[in-house]
PDB file of N, CA and C in Angstrom:
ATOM      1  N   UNK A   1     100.741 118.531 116.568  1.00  0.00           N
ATOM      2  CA  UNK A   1      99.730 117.637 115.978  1.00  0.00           C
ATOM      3  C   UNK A   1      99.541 116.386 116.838  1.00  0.00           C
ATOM      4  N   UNK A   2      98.386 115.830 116.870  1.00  0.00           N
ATOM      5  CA  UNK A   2      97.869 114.606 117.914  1.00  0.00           C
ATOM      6  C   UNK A   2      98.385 113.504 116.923  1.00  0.00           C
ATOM      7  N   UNK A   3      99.104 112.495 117.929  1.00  0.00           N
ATOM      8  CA  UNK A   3      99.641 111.135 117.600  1.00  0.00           C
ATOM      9  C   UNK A   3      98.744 110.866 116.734  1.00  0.00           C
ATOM     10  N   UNK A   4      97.319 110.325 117.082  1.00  0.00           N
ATOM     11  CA  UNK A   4      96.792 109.709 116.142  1.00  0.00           C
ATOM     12  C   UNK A   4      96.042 110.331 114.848  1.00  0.00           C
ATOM     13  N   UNK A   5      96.288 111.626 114.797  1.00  0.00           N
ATOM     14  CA  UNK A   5      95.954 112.453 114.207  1.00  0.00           C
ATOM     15  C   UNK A   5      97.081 111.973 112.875  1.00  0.00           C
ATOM     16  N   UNK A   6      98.003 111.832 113.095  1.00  0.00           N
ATOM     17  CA  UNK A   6      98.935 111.271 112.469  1.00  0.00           C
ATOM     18  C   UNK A   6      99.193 110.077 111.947  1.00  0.00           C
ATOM     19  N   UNK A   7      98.970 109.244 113.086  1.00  0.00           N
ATOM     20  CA  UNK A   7      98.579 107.666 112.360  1.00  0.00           C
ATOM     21  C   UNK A   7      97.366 107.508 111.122  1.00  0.00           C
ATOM     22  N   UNK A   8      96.234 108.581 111.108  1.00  0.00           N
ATOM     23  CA  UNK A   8      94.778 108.322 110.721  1.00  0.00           C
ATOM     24  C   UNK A   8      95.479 109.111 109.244  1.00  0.00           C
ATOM     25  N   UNK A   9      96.267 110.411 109.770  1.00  0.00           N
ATOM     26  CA  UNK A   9      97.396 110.638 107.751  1.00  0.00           C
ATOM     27  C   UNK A   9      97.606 109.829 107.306  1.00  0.00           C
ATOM     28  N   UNK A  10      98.569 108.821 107.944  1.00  0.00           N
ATOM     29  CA  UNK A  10      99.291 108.062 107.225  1.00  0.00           C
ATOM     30  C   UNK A  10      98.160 106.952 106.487  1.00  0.00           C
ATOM     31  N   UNK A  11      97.111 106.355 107.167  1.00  0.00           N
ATOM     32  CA  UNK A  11      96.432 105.384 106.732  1.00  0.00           C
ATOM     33  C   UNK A  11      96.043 105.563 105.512  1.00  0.00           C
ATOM     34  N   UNK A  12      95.332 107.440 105.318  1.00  0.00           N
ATOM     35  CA  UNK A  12      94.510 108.049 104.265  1.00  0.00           C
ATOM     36  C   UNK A  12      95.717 107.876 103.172  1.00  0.00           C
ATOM     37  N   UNK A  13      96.783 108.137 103.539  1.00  0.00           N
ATOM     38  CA  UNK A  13      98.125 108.080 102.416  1.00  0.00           C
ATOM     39  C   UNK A  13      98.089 106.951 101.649  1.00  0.00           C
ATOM     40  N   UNK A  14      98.116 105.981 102.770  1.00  0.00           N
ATOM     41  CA  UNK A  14      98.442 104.372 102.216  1.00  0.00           C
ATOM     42  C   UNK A  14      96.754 104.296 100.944  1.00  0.00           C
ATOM     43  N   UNK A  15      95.756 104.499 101.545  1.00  0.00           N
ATOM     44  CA  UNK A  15      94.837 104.542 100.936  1.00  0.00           C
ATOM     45  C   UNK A  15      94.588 104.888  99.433  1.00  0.00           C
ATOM     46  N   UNK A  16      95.197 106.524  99.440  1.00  0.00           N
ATOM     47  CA  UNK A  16      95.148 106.992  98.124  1.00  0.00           C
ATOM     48  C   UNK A  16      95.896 106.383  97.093  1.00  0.00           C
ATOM     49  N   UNK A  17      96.982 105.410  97.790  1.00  0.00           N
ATOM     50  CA  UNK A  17      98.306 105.125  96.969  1.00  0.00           C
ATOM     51  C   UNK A  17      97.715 103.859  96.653  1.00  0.00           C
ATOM     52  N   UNK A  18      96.955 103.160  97.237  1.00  0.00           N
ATOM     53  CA  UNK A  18      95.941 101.980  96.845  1.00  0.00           C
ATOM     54  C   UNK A  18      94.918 102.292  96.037  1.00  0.00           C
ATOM     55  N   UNK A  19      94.108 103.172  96.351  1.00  0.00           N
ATOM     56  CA  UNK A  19      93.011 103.605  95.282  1.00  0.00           C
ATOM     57  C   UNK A  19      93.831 104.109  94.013  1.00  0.00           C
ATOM     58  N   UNK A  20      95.141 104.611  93.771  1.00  0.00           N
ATOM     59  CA  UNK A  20      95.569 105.105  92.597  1.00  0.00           C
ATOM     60  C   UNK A  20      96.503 103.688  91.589  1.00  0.00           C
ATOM     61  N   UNK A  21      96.825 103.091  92.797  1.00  0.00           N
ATOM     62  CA  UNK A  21      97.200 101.689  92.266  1.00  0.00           C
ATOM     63  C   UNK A  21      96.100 101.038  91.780  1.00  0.00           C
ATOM     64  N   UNK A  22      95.073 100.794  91.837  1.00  0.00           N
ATOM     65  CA  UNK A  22      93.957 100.373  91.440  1.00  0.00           C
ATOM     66  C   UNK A  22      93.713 100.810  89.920  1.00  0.00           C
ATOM     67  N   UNK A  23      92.913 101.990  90.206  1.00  0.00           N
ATOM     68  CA  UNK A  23      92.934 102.628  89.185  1.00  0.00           C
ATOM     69  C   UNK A  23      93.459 102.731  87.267  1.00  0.00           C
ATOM     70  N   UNK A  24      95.017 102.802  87.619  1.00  0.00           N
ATOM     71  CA  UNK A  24      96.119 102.727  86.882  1.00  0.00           C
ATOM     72  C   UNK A  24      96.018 100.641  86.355  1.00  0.00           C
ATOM     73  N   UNK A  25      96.113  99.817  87.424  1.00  0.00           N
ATOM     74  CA  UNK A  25      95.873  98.801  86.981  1.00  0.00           C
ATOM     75  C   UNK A  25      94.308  98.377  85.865  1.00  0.00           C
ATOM     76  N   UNK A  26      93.225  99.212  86.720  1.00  0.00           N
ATOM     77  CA  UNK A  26      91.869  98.887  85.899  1.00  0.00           C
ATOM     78  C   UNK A  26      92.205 100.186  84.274  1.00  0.00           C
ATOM     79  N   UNK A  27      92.932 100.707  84.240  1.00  0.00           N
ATOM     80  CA  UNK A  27      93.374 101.889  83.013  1.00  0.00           C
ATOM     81  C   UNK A  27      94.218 100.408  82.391  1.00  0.00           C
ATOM     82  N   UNK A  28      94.832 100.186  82.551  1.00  0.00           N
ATOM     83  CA  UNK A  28      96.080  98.972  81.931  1.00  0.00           C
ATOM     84  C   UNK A  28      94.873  97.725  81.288  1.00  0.00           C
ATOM     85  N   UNK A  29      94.294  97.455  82.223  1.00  0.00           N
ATOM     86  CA  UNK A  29      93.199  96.380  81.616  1.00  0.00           C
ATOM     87  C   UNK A  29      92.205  96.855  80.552  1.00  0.00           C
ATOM     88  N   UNK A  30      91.719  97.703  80.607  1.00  0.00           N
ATOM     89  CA  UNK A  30      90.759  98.119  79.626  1.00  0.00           C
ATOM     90  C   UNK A  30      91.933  99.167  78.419  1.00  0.00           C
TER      91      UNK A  30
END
């Protein structure tokens, strides 16, 4: 697998784990 092929995973990772943190917080508020 290409280095940055790998770096650009990890970002999408961090991402989802932000968009689901989000989420869960705007679920808690309403």
């Amino acid at each position: 697998m290409e280095p940055w092929l790998l770096f650009l995973q990890a970002i999408l990772l961090k991402v989802c784990i932000c968009f689901r943190c989000k989420d869960h917080s705007t679920s808690s508020m309403d």
